[in-house]
PDB file of N, CA and C in Angstrom:
ATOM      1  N   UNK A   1      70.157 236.715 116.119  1.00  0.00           N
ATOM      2  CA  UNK A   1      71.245 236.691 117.072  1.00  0.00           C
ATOM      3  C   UNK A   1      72.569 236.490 116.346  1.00  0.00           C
ATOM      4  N   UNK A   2      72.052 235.713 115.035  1.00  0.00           N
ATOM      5  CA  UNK A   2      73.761 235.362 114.886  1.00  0.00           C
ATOM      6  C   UNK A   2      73.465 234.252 113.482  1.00  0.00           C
ATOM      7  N   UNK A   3      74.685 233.874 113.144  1.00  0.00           N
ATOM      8  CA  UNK A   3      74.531 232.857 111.999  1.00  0.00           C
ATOM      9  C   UNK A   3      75.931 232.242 113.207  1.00  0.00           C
ATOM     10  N   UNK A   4      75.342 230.735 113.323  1.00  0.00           N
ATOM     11  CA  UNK A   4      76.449 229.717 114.095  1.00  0.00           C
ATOM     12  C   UNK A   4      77.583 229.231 113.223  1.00  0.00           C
ATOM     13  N   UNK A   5      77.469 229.223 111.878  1.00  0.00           N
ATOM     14  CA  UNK A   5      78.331 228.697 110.624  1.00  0.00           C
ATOM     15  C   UNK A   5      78.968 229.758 110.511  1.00  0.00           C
ATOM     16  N   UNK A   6      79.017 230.947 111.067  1.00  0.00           N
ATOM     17  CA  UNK A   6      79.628 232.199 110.726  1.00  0.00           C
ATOM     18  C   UNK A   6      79.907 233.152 111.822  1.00  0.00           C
ATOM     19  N   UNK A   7      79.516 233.074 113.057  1.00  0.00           N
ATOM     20  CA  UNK A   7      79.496 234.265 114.055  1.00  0.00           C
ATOM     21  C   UNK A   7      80.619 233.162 114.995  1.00  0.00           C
ATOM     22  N   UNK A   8      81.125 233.699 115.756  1.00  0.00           N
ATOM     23  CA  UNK A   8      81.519 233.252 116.782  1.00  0.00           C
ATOM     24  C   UNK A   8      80.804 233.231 118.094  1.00  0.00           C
ATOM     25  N   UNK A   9      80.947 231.891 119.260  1.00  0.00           N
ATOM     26  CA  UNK A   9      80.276 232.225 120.166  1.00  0.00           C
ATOM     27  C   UNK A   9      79.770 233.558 121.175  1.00  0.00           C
ATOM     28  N   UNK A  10      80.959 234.070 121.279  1.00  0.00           N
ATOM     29  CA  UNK A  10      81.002 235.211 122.081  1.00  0.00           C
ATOM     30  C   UNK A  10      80.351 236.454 121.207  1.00  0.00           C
ATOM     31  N   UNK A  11      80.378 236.499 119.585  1.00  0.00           N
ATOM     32  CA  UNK A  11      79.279 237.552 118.757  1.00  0.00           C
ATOM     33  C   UNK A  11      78.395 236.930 118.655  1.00  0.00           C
ATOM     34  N   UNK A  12      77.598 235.851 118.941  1.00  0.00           N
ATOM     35  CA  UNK A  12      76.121 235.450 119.484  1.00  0.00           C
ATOM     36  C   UNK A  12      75.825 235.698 120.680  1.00  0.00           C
ATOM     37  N   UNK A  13      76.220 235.429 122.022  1.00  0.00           N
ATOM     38  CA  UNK A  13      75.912 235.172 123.066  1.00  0.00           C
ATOM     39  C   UNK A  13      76.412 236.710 123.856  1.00  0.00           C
ATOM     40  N   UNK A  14      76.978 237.647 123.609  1.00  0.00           N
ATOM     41  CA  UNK A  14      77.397 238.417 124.148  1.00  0.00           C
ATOM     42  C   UNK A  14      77.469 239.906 122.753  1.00  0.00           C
ATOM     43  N   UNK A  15      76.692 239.639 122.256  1.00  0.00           N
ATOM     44  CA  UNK A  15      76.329 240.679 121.035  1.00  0.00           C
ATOM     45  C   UNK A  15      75.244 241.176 121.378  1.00  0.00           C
ATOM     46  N   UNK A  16      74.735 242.850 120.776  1.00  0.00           N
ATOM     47  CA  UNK A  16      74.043 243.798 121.159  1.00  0.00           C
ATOM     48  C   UNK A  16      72.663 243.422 120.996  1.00  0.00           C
ATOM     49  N   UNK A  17      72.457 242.533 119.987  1.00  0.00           N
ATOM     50  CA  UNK A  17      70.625 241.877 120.084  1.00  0.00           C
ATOM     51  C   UNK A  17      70.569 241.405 121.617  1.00  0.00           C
ATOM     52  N   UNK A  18      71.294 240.366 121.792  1.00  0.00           N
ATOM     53  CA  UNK A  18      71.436 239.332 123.005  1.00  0.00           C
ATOM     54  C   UNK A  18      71.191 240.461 124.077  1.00  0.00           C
ATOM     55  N   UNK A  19      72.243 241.280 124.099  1.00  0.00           N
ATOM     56  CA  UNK A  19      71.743 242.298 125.016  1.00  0.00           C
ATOM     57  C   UNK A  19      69.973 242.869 125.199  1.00  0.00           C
ATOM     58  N   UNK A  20      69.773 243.374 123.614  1.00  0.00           N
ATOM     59  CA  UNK A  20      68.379 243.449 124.169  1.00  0.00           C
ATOM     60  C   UNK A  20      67.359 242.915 124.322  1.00  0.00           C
ATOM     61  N   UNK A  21      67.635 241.358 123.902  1.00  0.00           N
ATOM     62  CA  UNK A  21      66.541 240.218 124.153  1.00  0.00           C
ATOM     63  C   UNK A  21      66.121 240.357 126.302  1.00  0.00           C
ATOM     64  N   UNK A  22      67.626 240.271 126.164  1.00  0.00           N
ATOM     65  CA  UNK A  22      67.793 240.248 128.210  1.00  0.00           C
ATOM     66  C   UNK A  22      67.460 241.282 128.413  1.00  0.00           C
ATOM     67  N   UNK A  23      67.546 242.428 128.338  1.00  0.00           N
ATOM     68  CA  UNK A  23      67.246 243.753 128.853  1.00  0.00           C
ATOM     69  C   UNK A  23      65.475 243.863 129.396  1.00  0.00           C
ATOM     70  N   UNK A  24      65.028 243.174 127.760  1.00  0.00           N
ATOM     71  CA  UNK A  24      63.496 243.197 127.708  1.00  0.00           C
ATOM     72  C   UNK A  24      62.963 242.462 127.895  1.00  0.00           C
ATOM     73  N   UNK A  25      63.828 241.246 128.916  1.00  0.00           N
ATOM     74  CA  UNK A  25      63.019 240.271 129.280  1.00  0.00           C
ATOM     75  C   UNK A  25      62.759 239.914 130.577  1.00  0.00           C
ATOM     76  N   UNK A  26      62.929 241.192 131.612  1.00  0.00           N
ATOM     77  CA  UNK A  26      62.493 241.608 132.581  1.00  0.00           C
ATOM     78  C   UNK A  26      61.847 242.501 132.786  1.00  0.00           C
ATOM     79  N   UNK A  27      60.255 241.586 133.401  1.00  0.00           N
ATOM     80  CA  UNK A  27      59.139 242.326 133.470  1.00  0.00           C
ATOM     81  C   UNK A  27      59.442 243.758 134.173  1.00  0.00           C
ATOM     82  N   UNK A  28      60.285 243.766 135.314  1.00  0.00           N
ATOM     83  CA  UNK A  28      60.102 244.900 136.139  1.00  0.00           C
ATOM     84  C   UNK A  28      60.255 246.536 135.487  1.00  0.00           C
ATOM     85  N   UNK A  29      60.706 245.982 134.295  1.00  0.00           N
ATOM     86  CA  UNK A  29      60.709 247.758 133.481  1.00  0.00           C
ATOM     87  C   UNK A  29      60.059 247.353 132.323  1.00  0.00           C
ATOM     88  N   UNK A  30      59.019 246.487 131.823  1.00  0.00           N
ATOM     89  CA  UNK A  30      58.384 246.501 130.529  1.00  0.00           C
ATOM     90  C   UNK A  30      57.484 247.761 130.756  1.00  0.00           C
ATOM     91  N   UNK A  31      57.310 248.139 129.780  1.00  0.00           N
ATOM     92  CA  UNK A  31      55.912 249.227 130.546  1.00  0.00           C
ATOM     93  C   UNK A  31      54.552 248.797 130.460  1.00  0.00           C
ATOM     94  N   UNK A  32      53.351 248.755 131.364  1.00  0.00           N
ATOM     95  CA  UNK A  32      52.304 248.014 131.247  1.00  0.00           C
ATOM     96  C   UNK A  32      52.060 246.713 132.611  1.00  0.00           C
ATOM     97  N   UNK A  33      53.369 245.789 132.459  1.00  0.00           N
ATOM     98  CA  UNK A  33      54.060 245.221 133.113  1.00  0.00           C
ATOM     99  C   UNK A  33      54.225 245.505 134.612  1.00  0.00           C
ATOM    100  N   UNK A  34      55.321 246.675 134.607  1.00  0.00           N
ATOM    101  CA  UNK A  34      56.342 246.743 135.646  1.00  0.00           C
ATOM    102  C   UNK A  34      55.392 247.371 137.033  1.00  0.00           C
ATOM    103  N   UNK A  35      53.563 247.334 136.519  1.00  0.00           N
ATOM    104  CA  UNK A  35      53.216 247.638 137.530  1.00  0.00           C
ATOM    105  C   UNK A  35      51.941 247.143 137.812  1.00  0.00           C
ATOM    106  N   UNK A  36      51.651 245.486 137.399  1.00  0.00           N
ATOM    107  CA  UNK A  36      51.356 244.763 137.109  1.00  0.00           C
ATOM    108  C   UNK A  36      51.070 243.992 138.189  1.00  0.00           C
ATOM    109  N   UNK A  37      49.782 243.757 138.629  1.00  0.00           N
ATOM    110  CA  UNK A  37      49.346 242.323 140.069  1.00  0.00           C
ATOM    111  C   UNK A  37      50.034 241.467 139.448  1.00  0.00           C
ATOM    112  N   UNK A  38      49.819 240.855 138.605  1.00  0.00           N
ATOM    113  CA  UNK A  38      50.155 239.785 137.778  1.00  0.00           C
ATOM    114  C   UNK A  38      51.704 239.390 137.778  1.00  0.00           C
ATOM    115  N   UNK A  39      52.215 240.756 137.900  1.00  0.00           N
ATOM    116  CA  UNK A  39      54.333 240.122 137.254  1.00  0.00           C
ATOM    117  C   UNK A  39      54.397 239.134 138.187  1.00  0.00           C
ATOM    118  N   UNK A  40      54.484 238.795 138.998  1.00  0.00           N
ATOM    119  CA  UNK A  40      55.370 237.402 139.911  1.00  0.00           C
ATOM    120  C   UNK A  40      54.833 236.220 139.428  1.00  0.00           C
ATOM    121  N   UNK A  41      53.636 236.095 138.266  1.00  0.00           N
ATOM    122  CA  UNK A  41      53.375 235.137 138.166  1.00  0.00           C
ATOM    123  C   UNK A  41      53.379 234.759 136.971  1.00  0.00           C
ATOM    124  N   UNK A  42      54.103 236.082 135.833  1.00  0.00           N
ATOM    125  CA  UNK A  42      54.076 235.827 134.587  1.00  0.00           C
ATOM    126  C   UNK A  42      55.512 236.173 133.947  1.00  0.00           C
ATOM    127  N   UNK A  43      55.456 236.722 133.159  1.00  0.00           N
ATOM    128  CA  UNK A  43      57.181 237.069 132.287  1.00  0.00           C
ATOM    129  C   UNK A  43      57.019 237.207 131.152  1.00  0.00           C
ATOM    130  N   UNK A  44      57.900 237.797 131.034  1.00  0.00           N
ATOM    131  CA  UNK A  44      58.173 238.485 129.004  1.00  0.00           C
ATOM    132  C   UNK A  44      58.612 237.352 128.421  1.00  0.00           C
ATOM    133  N   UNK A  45      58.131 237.567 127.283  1.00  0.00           N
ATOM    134  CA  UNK A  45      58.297 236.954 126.208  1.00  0.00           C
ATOM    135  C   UNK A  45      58.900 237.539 125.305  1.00  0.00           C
ATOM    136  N   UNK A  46      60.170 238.145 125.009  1.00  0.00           N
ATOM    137  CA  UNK A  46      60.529 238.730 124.113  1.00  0.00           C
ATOM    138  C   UNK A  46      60.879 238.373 122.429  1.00  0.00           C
ATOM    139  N   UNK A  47      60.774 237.086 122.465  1.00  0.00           N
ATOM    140  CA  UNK A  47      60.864 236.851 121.370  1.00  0.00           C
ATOM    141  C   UNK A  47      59.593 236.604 120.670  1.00  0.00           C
ATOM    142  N   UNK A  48      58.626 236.602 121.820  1.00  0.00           N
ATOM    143  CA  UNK A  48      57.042 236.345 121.163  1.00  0.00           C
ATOM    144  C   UNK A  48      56.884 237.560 120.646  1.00  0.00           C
ATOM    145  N   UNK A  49      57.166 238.459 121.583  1.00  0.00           N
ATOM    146  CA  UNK A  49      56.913 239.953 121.372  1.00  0.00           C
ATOM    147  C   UNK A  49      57.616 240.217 119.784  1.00  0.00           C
ATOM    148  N   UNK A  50      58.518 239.797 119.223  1.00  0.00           N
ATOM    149  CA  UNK A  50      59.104 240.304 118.245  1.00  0.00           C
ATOM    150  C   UNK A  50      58.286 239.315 117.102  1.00  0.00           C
ATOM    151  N   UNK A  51      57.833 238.733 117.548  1.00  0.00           N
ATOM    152  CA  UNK A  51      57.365 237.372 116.250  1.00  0.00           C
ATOM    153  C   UNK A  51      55.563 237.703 115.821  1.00  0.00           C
ATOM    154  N   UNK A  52      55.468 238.113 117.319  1.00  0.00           N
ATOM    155  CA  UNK A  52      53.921 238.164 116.905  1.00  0.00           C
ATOM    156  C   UNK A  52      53.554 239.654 116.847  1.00  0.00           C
ATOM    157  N   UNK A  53      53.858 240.799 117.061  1.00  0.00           N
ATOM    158  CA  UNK A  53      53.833 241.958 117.496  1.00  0.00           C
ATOM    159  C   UNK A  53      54.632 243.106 116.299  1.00  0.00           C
ATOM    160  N   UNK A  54      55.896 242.000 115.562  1.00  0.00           N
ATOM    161  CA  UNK A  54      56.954 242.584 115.129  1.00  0.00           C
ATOM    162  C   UNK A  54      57.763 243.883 115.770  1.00  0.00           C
ATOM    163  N   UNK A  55      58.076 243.484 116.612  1.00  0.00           N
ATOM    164  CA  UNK A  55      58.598 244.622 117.562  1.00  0.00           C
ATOM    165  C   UNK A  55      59.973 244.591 117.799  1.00  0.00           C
ATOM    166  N   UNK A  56      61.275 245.238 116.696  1.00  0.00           N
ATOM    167  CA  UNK A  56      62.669 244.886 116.742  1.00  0.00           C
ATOM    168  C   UNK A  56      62.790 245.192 118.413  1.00  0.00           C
ATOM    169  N   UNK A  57      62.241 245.999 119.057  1.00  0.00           N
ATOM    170  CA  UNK A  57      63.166 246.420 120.516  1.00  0.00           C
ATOM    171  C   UNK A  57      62.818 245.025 121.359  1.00  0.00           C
ATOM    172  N   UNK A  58      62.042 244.074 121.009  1.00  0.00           N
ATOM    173  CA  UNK A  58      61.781 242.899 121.609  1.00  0.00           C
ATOM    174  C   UNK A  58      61.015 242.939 122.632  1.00  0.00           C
ATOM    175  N   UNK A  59      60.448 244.359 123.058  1.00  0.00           N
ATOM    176  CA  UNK A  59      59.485 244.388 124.187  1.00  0.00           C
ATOM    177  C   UNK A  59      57.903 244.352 124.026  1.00  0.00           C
ATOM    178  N   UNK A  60      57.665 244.846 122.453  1.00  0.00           N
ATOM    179  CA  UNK A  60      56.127 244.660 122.719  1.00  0.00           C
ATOM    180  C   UNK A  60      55.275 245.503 123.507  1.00  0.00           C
ATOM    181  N   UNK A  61      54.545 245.292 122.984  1.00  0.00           N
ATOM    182  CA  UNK A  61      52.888 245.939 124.182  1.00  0.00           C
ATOM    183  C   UNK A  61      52.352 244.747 125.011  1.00  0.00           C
ATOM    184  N   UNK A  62      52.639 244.489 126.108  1.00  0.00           N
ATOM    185  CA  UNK A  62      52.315 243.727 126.975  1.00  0.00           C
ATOM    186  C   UNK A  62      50.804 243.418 126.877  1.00  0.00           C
ATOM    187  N   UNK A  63      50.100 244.711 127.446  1.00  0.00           N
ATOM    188  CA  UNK A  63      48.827 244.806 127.776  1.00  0.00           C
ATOM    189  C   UNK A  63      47.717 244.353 126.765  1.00  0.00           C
ATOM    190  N   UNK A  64      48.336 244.585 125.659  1.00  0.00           N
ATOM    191  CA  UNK A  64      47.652 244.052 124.466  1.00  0.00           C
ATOM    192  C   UNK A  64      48.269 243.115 123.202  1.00  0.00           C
ATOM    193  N   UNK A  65      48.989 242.493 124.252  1.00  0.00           N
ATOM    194  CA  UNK A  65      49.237 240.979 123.510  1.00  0.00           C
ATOM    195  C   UNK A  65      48.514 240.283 123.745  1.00  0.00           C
ATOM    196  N   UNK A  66      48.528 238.800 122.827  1.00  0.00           N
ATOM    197  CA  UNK A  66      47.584 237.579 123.192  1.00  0.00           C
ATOM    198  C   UNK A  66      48.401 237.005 124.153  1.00  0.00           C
ATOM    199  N   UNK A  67      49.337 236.916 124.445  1.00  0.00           N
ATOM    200  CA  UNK A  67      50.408 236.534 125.546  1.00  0.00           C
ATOM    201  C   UNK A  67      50.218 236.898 126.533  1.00  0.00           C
ATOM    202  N   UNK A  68      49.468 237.836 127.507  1.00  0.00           N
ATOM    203  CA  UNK A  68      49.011 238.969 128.284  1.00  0.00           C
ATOM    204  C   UNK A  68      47.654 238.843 128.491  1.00  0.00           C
ATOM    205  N   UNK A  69      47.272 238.650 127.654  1.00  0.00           N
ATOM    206  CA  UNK A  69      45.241 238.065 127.722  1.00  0.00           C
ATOM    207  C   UNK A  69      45.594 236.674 128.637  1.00  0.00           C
ATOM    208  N   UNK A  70      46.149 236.130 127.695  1.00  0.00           N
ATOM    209  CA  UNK A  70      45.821 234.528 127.785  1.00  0.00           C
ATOM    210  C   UNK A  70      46.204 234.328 129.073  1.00  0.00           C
ATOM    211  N   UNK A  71      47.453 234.838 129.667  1.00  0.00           N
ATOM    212  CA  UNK A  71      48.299 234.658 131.209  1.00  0.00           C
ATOM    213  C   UNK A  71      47.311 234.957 132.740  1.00  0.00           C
ATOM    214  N   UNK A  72      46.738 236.637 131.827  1.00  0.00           N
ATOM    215  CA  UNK A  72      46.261 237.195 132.752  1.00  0.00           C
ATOM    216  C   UNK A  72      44.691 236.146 133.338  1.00  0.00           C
ATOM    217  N   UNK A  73      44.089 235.926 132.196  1.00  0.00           N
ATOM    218  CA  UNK A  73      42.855 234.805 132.253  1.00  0.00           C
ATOM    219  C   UNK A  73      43.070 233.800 132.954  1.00  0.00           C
ATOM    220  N   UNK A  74      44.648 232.972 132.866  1.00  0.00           N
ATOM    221  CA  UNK A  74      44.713 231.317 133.567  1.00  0.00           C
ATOM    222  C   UNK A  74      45.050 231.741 135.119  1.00  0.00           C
ATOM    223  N   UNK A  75      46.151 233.148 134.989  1.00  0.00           N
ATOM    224  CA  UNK A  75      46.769 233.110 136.524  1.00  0.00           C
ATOM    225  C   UNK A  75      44.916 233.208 137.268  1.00  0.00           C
ATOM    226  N   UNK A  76      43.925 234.040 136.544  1.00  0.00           N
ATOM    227  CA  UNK A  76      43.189 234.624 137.380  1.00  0.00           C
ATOM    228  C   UNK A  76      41.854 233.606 137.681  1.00  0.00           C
ATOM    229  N   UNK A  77      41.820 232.341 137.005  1.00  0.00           N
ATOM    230  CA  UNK A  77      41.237 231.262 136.866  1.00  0.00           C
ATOM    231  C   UNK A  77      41.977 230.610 138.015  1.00  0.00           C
ATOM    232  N   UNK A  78      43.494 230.554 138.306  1.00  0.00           N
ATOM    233  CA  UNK A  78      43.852 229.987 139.346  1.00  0.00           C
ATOM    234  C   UNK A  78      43.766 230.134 140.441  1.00  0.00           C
ATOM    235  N   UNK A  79      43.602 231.765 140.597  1.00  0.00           N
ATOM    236  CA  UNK A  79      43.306 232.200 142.083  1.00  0.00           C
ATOM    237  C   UNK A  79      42.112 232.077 142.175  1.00  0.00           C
ATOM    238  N   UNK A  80      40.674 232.112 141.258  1.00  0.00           N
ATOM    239  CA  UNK A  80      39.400 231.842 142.033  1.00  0.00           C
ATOM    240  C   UNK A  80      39.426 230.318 142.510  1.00  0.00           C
ATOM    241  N   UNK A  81      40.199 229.361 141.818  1.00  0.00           N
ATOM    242  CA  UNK A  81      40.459 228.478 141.962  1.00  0.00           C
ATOM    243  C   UNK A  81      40.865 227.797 143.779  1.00  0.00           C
ATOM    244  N   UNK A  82      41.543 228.590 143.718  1.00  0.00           N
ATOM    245  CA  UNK A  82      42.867 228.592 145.373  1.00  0.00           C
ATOM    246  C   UNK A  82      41.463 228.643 146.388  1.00  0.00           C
ATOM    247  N   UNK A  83      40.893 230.711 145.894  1.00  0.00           N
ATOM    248  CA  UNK A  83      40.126 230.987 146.840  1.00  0.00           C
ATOM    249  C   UNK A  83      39.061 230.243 147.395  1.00  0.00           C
ATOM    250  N   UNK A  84      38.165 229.549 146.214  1.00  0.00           N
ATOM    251  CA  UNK A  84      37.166 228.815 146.517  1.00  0.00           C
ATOM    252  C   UNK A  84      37.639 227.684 147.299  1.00  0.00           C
ATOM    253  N   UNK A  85      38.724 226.538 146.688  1.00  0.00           N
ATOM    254  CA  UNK A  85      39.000 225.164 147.226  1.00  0.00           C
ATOM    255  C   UNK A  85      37.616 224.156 147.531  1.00  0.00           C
ATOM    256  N   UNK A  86      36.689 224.721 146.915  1.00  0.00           N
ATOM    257  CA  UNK A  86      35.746 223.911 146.984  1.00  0.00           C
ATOM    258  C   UNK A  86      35.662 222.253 146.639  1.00  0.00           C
ATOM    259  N   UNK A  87      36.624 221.670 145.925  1.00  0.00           N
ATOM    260  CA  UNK A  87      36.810 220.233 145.814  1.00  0.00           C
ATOM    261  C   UNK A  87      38.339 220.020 146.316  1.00  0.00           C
ATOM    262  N   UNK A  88      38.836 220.309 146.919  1.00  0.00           N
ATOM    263  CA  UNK A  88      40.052 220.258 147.781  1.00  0.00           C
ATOM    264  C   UNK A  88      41.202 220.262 146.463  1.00  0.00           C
ATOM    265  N   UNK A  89      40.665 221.693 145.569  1.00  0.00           N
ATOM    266  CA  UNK A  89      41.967 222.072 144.718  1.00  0.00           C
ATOM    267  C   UNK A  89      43.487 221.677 145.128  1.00  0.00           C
ATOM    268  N   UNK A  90      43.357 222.605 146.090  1.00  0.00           N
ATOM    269  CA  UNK A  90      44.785 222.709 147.008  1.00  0.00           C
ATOM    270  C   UNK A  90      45.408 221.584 147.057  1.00  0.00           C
ATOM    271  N   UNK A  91      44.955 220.454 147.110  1.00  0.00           N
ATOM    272  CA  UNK A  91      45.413 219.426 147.018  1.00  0.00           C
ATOM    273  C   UNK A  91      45.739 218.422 146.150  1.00  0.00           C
ATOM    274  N   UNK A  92      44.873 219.150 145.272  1.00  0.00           N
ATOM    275  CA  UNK A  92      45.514 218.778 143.581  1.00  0.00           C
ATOM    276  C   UNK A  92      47.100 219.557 143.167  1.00  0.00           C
ATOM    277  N   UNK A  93      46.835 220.723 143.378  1.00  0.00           N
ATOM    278  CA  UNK A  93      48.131 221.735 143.151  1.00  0.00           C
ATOM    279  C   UNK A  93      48.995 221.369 143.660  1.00  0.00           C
ATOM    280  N   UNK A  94      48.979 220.876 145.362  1.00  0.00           N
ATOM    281  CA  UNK A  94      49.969 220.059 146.224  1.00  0.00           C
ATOM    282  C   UNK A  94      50.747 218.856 145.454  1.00  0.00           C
ATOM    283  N   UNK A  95      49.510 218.226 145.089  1.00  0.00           N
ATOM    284  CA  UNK A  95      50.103 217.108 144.180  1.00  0.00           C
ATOM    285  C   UNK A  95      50.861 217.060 143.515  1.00  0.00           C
ATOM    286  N   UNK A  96      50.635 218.557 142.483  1.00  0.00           N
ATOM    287  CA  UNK A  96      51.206 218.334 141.219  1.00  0.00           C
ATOM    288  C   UNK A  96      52.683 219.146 141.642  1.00  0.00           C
ATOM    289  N   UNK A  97      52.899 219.963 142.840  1.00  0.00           N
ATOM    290  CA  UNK A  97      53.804 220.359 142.918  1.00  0.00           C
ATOM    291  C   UNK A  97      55.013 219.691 144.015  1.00  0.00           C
ATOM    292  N   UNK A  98      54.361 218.802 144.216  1.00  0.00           N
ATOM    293  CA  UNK A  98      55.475 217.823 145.287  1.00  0.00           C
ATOM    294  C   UNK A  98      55.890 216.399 144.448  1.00  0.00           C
ATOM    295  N   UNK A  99      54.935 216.543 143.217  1.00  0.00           N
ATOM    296  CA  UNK A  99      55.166 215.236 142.642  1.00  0.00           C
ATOM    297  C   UNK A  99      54.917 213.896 142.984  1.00  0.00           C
ATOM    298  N   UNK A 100      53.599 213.855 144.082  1.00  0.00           N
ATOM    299  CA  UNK A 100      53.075 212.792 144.636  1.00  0.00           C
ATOM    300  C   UNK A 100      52.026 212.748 144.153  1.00  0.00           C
ATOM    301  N   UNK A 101      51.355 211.434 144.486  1.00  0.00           N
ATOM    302  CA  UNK A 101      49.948 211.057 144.130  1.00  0.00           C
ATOM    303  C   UNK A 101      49.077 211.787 145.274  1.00  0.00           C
ATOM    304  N   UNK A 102      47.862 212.266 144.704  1.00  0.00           N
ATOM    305  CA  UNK A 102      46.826 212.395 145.280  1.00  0.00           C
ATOM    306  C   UNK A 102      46.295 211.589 146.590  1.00  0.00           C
ATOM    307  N   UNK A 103      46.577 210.670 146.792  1.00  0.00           N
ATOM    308  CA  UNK A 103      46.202 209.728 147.847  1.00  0.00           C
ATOM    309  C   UNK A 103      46.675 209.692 148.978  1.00  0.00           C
ATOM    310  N   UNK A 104      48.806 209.889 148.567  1.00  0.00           N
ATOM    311  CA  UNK A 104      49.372 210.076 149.597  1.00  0.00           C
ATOM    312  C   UNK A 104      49.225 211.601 150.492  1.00  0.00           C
ATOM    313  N   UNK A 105      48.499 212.402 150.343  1.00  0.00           N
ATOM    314  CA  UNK A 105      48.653 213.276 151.708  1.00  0.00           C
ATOM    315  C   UNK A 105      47.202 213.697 151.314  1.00  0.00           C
ATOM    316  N   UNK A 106      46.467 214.999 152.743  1.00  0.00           N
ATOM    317  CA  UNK A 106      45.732 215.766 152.206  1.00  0.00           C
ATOM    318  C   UNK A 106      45.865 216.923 153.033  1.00  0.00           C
ATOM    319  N   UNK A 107      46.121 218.299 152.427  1.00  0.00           N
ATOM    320  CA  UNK A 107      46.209 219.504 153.324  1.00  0.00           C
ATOM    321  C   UNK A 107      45.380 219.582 154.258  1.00  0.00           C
ATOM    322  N   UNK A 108      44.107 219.523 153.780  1.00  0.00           N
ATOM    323  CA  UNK A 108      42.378 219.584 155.289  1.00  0.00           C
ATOM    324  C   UNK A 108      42.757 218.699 155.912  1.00  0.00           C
TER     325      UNK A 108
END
């Protein structure tokens, strides 16, 4: 992006990498991605994409990243999760997303 001892803010933050870090870091036009069950529950990684992938355009191969395995596996662990509710999940998730204890409420 930049050397901070040497670039100015505005040639870091508003320079043509920066541009394509953002460009490619919306799923809705990655390709692989943009047509994807999964996008609402995941997101680019563009700098993973460039680190692990080596990919200067910062977009990567989605479909066959470990970034993309790994997402697609937990989101899809979560929904059998939801679907079943067999130990009153839902109410763990509740928990963890209202920031209360378990005790104080229960959805059933």
């Amino acid at each position: 992006m930049g050397n901070v001892k040497k670039n100015t803010h505005k040639e870091i933050f508003v320079g043509e990498l920066m541009k394509r870090i953002i460009n490619n870091s919306c799923v809705e036009t990655i390709p692989g991605c943009h047509s994807c069950a999964y996008q609402q529950f995941c997101g680019a990684d563009p700098i993973r994409a460039y680190s692990c992938q080596e990919d200067t355009t910062f977009m990567g191969h989605m479909p066959t990243s470990e970034f993309c395995k790994k997402h697609k596996g937990i989101i899809s662990f979560l929904m059998e999760l939801i679907e079943e509710d067999d130990d009153g999940v839902i109410d763990v998730f509740w928990s963890w997303i209202t920031n209360r204890q378990l005790g104080e409420f229960r959805i059933k």
